[in-house]
Protein backbone atom coordinates (compact mmCIF):
# COMPACT_ATOMS: atom_id res chain seq x y z
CA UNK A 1 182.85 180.54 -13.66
CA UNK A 2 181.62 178.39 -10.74
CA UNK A 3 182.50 179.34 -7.25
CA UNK A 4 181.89 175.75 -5.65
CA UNK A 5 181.68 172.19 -7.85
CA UNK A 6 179.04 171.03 -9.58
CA UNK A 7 177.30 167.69 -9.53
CA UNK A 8 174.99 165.76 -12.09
CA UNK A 9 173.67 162.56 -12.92
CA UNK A 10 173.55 161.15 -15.79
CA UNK A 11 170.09 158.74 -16.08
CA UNK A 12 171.57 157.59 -19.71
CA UNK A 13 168.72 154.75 -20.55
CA UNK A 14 168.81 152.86 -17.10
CA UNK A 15 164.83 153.84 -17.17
CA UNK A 16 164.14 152.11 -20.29
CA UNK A 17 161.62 153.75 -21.28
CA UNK A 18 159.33 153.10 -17.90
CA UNK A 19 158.81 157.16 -16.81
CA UNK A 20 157.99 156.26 -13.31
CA UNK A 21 161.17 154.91 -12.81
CA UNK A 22 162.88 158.48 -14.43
CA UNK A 23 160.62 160.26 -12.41
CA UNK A 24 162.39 157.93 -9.25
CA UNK A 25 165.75 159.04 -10.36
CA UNK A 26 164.99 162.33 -10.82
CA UNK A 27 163.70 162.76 -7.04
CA UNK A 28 166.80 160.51 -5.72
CA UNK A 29 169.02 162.96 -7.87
CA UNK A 30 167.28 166.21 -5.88
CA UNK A 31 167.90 164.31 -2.49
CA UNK A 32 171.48 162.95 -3.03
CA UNK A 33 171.94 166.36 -3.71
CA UNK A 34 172.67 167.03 -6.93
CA UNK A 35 172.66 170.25 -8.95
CA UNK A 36 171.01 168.45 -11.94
CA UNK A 37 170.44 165.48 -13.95
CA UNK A 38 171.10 164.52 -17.80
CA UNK A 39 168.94 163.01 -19.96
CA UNK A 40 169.79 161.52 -23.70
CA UNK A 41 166.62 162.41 -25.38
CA UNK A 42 165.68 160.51 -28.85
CA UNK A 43 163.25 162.86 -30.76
CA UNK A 44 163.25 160.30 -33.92
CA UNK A 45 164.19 156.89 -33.72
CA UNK A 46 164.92 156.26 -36.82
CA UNK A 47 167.40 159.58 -37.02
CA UNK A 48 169.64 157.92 -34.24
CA UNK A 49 169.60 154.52 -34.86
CA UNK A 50 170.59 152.25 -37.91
CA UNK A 51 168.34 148.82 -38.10
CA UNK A 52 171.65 146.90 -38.72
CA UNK A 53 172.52 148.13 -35.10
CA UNK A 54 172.36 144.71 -32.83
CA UNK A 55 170.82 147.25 -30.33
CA UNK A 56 167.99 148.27 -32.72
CA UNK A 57 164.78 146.58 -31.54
CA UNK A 58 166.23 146.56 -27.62
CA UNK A 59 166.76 150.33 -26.92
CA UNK A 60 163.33 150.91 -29.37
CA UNK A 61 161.45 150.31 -26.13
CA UNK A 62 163.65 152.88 -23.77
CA UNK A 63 161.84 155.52 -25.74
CA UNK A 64 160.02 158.02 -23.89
CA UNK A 65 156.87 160.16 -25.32
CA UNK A 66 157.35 163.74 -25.96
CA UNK A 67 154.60 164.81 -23.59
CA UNK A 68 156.36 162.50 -20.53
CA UNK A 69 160.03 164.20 -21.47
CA UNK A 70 158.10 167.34 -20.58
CA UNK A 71 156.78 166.03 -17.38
CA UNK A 72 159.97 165.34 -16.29
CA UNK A 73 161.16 168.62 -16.95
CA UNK A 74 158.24 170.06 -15.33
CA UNK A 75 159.61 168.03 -11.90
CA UNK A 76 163.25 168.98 -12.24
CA UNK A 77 162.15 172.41 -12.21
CA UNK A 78 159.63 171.89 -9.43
CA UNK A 79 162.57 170.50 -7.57
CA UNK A 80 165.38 173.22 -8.66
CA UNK A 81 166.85 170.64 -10.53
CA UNK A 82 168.93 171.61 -13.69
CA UNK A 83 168.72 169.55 -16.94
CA UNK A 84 171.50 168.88 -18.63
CA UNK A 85 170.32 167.79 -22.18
CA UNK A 86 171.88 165.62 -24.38
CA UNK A 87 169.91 165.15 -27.89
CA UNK A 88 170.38 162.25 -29.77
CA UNK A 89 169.02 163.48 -33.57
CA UNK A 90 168.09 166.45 -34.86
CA UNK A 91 164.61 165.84 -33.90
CA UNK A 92 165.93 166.35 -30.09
CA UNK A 93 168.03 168.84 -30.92
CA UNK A 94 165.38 171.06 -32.78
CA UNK A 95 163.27 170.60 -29.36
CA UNK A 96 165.69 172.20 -26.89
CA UNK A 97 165.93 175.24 -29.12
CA UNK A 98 162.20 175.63 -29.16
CA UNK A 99 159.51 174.40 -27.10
CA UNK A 100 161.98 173.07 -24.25
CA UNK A 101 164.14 175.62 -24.35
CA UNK A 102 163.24 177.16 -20.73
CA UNK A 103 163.84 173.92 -18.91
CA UNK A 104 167.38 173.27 -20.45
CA UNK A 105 171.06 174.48 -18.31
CA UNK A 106 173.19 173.12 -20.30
CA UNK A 107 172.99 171.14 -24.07
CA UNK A 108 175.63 168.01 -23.66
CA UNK A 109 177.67 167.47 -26.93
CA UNK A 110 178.55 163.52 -26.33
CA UNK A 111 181.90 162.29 -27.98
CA UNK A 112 179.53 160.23 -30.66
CA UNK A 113 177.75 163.40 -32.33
CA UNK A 114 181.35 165.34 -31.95
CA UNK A 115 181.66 165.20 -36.18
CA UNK A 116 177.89 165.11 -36.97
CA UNK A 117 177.63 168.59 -38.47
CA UNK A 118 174.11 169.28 -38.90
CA UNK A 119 173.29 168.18 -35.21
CA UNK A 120 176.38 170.74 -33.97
CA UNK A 121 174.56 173.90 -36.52
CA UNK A 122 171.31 173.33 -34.87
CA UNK A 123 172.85 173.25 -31.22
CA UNK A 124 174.93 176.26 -31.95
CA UNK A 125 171.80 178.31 -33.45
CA UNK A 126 170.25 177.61 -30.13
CA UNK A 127 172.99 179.25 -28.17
CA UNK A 128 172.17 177.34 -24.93
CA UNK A 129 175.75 176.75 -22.87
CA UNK A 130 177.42 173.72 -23.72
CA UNK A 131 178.95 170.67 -22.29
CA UNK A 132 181.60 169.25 -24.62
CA UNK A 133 182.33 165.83 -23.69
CA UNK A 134 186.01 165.35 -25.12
CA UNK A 135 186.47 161.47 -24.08
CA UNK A 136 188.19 159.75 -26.99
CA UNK A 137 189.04 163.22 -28.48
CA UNK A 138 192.68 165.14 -29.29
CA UNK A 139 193.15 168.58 -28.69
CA UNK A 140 193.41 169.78 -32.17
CA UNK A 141 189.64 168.61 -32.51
CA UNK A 142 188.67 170.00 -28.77
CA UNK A 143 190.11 173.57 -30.46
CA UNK A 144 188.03 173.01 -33.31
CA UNK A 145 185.10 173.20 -31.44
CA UNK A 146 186.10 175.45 -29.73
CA UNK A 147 186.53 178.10 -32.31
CA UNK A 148 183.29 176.71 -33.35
CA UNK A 149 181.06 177.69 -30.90
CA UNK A 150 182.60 179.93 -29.35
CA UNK A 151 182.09 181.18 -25.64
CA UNK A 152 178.91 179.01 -25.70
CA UNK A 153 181.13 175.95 -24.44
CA UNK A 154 181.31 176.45 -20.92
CA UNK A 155 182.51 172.94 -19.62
CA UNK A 156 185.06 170.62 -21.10
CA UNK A 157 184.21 167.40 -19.93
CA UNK A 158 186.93 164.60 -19.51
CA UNK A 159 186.05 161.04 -19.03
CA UNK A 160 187.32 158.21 -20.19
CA UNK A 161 184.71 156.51 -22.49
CA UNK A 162 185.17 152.54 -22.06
CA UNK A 163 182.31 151.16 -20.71
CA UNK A 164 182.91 150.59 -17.96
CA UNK A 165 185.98 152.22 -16.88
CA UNK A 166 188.67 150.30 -15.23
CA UNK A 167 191.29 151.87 -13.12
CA UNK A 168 193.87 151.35 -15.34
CA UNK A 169 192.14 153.16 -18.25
CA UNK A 170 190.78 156.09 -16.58
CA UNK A 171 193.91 158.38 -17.64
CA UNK A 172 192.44 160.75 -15.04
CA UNK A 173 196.23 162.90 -14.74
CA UNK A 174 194.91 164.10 -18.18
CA UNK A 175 192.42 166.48 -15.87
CA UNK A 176 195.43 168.45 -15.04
CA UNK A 177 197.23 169.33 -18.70
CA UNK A 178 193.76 170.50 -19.67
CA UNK A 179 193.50 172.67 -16.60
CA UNK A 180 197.02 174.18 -17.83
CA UNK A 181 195.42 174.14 -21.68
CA UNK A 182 192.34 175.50 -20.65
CA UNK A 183 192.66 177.67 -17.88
CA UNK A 184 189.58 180.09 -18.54
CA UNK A 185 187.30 176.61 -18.99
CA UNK A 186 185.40 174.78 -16.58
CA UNK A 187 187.20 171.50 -16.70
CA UNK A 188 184.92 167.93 -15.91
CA UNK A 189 185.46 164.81 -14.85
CA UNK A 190 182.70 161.80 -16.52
CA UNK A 191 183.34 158.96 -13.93
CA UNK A 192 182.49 155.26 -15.56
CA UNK A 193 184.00 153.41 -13.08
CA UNK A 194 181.91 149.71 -12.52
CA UNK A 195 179.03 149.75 -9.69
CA UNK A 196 180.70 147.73 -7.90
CA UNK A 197 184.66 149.30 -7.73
CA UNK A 198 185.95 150.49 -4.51
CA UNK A 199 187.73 153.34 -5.92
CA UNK A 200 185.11 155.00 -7.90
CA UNK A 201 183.68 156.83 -5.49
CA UNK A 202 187.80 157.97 -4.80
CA UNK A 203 187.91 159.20 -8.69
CA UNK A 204 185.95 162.53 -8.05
CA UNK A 205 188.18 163.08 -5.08
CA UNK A 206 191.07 162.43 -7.88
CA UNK A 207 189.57 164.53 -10.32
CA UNK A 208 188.80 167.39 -8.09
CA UNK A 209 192.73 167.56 -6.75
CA UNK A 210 193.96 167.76 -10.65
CA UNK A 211 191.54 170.57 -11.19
CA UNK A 212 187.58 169.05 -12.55
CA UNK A 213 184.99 171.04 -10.66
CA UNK A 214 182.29 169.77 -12.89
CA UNK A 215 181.49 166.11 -12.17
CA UNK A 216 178.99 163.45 -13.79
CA UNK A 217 178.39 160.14 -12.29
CA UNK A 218 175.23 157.47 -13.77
CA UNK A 219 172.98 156.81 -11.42
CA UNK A 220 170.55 153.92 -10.67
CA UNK A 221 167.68 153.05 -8.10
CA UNK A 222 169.31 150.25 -7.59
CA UNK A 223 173.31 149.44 -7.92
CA UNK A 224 173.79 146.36 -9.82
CA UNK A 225 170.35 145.78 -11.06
CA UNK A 226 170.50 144.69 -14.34
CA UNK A 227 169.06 147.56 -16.72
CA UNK A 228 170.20 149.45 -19.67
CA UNK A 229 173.46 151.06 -18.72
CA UNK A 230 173.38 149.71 -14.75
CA UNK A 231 176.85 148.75 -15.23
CA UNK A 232 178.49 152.24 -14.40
CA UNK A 233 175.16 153.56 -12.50
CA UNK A 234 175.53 153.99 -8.36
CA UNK A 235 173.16 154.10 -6.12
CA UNK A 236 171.38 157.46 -5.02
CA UNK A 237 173.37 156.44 -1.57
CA UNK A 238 176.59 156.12 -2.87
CA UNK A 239 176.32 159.29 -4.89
CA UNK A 240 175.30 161.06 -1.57
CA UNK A 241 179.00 160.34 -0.79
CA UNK A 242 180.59 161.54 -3.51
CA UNK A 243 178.39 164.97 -3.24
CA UNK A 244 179.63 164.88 0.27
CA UNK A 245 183.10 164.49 -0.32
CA UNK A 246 183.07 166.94 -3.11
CA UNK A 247 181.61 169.78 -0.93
CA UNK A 248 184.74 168.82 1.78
CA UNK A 249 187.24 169.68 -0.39
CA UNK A 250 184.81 172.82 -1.72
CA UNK A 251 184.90 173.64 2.27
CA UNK A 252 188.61 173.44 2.49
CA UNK A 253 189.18 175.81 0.16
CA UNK A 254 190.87 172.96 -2.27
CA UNK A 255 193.16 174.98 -4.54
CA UNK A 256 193.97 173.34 -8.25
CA UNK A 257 198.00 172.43 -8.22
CA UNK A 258 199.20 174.32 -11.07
CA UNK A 259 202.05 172.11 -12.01
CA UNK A 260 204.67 174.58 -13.79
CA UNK A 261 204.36 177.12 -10.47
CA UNK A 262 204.89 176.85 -6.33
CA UNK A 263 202.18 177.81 -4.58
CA UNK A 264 202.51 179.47 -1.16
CA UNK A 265 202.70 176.94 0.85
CA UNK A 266 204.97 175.38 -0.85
CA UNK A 267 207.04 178.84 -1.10
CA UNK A 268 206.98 178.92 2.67
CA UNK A 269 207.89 175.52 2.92
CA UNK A 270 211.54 176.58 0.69
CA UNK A 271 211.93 178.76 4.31
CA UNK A 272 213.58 175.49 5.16
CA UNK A 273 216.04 175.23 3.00
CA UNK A 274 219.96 175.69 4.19
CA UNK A 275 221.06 179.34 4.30
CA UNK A 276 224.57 180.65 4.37
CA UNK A 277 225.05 182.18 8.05
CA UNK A 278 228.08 183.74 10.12
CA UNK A 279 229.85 181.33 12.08
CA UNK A 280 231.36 184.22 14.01
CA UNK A 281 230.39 187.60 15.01
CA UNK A 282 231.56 189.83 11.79
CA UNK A 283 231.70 193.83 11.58
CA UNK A 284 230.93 195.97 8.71
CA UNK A 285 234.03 196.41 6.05
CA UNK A 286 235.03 192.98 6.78
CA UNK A 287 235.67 190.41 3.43
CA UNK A 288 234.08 187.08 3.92
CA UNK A 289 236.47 184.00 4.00
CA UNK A 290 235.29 180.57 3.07
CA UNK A 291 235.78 179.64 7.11
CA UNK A 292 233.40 182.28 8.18
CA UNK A 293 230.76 180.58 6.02
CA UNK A 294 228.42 177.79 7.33
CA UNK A 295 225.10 176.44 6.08
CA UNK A 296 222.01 175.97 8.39
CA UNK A 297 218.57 175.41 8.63
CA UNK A 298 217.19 178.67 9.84
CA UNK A 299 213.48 178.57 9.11
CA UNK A 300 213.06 182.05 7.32
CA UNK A 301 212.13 183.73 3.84
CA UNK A 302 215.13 185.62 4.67
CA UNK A 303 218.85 184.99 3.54
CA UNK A 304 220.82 183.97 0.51
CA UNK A 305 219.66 182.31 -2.50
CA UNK A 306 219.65 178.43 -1.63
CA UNK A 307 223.66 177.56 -1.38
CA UNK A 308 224.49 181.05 -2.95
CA UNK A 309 228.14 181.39 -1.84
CA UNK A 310 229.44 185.20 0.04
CA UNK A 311 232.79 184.12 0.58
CA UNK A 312 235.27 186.98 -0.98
CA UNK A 313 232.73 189.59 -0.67
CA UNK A 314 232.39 192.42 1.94
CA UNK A 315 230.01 192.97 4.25
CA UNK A 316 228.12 196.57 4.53
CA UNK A 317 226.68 195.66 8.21
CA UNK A 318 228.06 193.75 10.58
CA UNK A 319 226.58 190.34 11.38
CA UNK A 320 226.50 187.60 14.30
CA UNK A 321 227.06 184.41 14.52
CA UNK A 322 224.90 182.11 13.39
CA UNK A 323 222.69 184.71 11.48
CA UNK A 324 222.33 184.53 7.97
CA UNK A 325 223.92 186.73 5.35
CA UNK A 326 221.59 189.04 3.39
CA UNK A 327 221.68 189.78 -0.18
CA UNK A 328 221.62 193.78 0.15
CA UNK A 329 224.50 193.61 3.06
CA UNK A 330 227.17 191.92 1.15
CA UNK A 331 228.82 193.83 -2.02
């Protein structure tokens, strides 16, 4: 398990096909400060895409050549950048077990290949760790996969999948019932908020309170440019931010809120609560009456259950006023 969060970008096919422009987002990635950057890598065209798709002749040209892919890979490496690899075919996925292998982190398993069998075999013979993006999917299939692969799934990764993302559909609280399903998972948080939304940069923030310590946000050289996915992509700037708001709460020792427990501040803050004190000086033998009973705000872990009631029982040490009654001096 991580001891701090973990931060990626996701270059999706912003670069459209043009490596120089990759090669830009990878070095913005390594200066925002990210751990890593993904890449969706198409081995064979015509394994990933049908030519009734309306998209078919478009993304054709957002290809990149097998010897460039490796370039890249060569720079993330250069600049202690992690890939996170997402294959789109077989083709891609045959790669990152082979001749890629030693570049590759983590193998991303997007939501769209989640029920494409022979893809999952290949990825699973490979036994790289795994990113399991669960956007769109119910638990009973998240399980599946689970059982699947095994310990090889290291991060769940939660993020809405409309593109792009509006507040209202980000069903972020969902972060915290998988921290409560999951608890010896990495949980992550896939932002797709629009470029241009105040609150996105807020969302990781979000994410991080409910639990995510793993967190993906697209990035572009440009915010708003129009490219292939630019829609959801920030700026290298903006994602400085996030990274730096991220590694605040890392700093402050953020703890997750486990929702079906108090934690200890909030155990100290019960110290508050009215206990049942003397409202006279009382001696040792003496039975409680309902008038010698008042309830105050003392400030201590110490004292009767919240509103427990002594009257009719008999003290075993004396007690003054305005101290509270303890549970092993009262019979």
């Amino acid at each position: 398990m991580l001891n701090k969060s973990y931060f990626y970008t996701e270059s999706a096919f912003i670069h459209q096909g043009d490596v120089e422009y990759l090669t830009a987002l990878v070095k913005a990635s390594a200066k925002a400060g990210a751990n890593g950057i993904k890449f969706q890598v198409i081995g064979e065209y015509d394994g990933f895409l049908s030519k009734v798709n309306p998209h078919y002749e478009p993304f054709k040209k957002a290809m990149i050549a097998k010897d460039d892919w490796e370039k890249v890979f060569v720079l993330c490496k250069e600049l202690k950048l992690d890939v996170i690899y997402m294959p789109c075919d077989k083709m891609a996925a045959r790669f990152a077990n082979n001749e890629w292998r030693p570049f590759i982190k983590y193998v991303d398993i997007h939501p769209v290949n989640f029920i494409y069998q022979p893809i999952l075999e290949i990825i699973k013979e490979g036994g790289i760790d795994i990113i399991l993006g669960m956007g769109g999917r119910t638990k009973d299939e998240v399980d599946e996969k689970l059982n699947f692969f095994g310990s090889q799934i290291k991060i769940l990764m939660f993020g809405h999948q409309a593109f792009p993302t509006h507040l209202h559909q980000s069903a972020i609280a969902k972060i915290a019932l998988l921290k409560q399903q999951y608890p010896n998972i990495l949980i992550g948080y896939a932002d797709h908020s629009p470029w241009q939304s105040e609150w996105g940069r807020q969302l990781q923030s979000v994410a991080y309170m409910l639990g995510a310590r793993v967190f993906e946000k697209h990035i572009g050289l440009v915010a708003g440019e129009e490219r292939f996915d630019y829609i959801t992509s920030s700026s290298p700037e903006s994602i400085a931010e996030m990274i730096k708001d991220i590694a605040a709460l890392d700093e402050a020792n953020v703890e997750f809120a486990d929702i079906t427990k108090l934690n200890p501040s909030e155990i100290k803050y019960t110290s508050r609560q009215l206990k049942a004190v003397a409202t006279r000086d009382m001696k040792e033998n003496e039975t409680i009456a309902p008038a010698d009973v008042e309830y105050k705000m003392i400030e201590s872990e110490v004292g009767l259950p919240y509103l427990s009631d002594p009257a009719g029982k008999k003290l075993l040490a004396a007690v003054k006023a305005d101290h509270p009654f303890l549970e092993n001096e009262i019979a």
